[in-house]
C-alpha atoms as a PDB file:
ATOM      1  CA  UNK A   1     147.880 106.112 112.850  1.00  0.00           C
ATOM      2  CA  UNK A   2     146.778 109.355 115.030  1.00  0.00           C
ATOM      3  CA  UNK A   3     148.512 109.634 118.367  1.00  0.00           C
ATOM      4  CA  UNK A   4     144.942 109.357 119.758  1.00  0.00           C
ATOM      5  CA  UNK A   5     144.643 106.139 117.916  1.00  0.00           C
ATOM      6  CA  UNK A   6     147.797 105.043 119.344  1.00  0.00           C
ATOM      7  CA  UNK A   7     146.942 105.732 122.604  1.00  0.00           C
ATOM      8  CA  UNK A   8     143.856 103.918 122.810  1.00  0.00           C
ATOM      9  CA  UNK A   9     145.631 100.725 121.163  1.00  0.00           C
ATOM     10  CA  UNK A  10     148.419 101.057 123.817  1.00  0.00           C
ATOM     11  CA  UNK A  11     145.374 100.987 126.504  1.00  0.00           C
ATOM     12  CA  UNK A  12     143.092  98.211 124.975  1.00  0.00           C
ATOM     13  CA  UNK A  13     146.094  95.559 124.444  1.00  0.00           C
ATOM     14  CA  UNK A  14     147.521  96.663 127.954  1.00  0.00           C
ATOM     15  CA  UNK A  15     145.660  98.070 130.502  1.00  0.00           C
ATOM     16  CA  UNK A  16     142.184  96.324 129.562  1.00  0.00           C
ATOM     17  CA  UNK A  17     144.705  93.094 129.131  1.00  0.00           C
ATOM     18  CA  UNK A  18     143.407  91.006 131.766  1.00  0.00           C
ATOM     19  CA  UNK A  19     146.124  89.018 131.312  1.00  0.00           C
ATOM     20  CA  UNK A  20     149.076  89.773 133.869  1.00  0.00           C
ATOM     21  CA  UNK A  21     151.509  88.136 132.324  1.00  0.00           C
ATOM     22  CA  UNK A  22     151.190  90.380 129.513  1.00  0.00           C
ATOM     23  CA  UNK A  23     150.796  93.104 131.445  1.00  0.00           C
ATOM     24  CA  UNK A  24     154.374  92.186 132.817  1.00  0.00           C
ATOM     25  CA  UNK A  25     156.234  91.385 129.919  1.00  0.00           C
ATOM     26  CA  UNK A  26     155.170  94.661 128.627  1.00  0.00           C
ATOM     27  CA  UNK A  27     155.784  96.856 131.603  1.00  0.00           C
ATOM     28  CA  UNK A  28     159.334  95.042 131.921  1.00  0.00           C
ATOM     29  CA  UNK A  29     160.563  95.528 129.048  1.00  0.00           C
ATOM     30  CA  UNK A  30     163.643  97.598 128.845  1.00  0.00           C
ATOM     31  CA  UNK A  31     162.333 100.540 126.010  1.00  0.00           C
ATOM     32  CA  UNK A  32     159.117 100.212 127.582  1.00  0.00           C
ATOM     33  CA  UNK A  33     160.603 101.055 131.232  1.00  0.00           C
ATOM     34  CA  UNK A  34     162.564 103.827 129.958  1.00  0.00           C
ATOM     35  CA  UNK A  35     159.921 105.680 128.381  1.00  0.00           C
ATOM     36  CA  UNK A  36     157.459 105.251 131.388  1.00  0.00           C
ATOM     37  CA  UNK A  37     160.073 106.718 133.414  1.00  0.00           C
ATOM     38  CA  UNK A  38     160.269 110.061 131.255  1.00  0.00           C
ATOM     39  CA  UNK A  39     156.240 109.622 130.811  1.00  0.00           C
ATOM     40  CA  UNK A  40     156.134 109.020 134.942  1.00  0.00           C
ATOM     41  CA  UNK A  41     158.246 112.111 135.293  1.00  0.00           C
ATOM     42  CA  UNK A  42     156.698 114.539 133.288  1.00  0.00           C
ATOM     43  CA  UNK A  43     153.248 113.648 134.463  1.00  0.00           C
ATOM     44  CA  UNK A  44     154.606 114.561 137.990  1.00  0.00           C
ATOM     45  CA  UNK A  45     156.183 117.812 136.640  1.00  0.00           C
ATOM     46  CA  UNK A  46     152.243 118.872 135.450  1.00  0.00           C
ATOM     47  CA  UNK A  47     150.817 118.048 138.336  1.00  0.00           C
ATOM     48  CA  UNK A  48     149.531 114.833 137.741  1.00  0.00           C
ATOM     49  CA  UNK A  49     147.327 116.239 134.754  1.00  0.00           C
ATOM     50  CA  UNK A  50     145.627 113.486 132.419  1.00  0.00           C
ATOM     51  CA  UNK A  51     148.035 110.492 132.399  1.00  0.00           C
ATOM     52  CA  UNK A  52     151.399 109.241 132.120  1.00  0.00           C
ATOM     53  CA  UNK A  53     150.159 108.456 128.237  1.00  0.00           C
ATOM     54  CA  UNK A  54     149.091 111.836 127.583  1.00  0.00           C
ATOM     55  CA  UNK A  55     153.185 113.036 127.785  1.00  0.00           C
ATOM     56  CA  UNK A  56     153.999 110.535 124.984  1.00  0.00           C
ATOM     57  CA  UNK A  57     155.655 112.113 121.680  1.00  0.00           C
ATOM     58  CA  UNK A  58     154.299 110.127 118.495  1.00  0.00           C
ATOM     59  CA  UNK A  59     157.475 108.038 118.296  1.00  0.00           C
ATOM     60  CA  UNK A  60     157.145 107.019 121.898  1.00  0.00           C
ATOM     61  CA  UNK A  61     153.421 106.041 121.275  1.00  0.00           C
ATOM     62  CA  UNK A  62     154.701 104.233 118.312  1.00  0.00           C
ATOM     63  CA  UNK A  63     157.363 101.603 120.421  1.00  0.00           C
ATOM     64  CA  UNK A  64     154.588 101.725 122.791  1.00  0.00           C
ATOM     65  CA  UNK A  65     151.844 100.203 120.825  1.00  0.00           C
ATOM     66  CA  UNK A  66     154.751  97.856 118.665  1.00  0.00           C
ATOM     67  CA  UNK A  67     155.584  96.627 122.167  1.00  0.00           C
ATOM     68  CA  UNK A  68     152.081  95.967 123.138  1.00  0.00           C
ATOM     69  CA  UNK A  69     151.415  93.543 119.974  1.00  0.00           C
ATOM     70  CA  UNK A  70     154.241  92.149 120.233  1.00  0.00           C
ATOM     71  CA  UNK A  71     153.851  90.633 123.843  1.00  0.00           C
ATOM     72  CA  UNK A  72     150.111  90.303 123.650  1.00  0.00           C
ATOM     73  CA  UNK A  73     151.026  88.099 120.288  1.00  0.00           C
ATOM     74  CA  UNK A  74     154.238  86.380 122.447  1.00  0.00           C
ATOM     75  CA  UNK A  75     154.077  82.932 123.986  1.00  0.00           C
ATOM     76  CA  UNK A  76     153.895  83.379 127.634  1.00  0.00           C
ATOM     77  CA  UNK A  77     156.617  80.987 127.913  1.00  0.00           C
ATOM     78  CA  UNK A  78     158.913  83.644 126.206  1.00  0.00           C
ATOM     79  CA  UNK A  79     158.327  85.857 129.286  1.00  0.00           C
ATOM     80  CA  UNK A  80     158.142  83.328 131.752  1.00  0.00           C
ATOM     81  CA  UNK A  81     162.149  82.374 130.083  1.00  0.00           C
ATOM     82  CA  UNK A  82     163.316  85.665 130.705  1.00  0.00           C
ATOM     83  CA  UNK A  83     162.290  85.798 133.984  1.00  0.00           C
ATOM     84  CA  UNK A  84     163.843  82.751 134.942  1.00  0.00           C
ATOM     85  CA  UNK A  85     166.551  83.913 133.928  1.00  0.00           C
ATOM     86  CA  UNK A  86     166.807  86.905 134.727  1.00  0.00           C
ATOM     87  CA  UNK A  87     166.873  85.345 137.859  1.00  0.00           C
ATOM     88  CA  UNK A  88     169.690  82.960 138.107  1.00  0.00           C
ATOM     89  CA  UNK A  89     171.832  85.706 136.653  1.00  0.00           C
ATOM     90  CA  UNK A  90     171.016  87.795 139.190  1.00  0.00           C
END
């Protein structure tokens, strides 16, 4: 699959998701997080050009879009776990 491809997976299971829990468990994820952060930061370096997505090697858009099934496929309970606990531990 095409980076362009990717991309528009990444967007349709995510960002068209209107499902915030998904949205959430996605977004929070650890792998996720870090690569937004570089995505985040070299968007800013262009000058806000395109989108955060558009800064994405292949490999990124690949755990991007494997993370994206996976939690729109995940019980929300899964999510809802880690929060709570998350939580407790502080």
């Amino acid at each position: 699959m095409g980076s362009e491809e990717l991309k528009r997976k990444i967007i349709s299971i995510i960002e068209e998701n209107k499902d915030p829990i998904v949205k959430a468990a996605f977004y929070s994820d650890e792998k996720v997080s870090e690569i937004m952060r570089r995505l985040l930061s070299e968007w800013e370096k262009s000058g806000y050009k395109g989108s955060p997505i558009d800064y994405a090697t292949i490999d990124e858009l690949r755990v991007l879009a494997d993370k994206a099934e996976f939690y729109r496929d995940a019980p929300r309970e899964l999510y809802l776990r880690k929060l709570l606990r998350e939580s407790i531990e502080g």
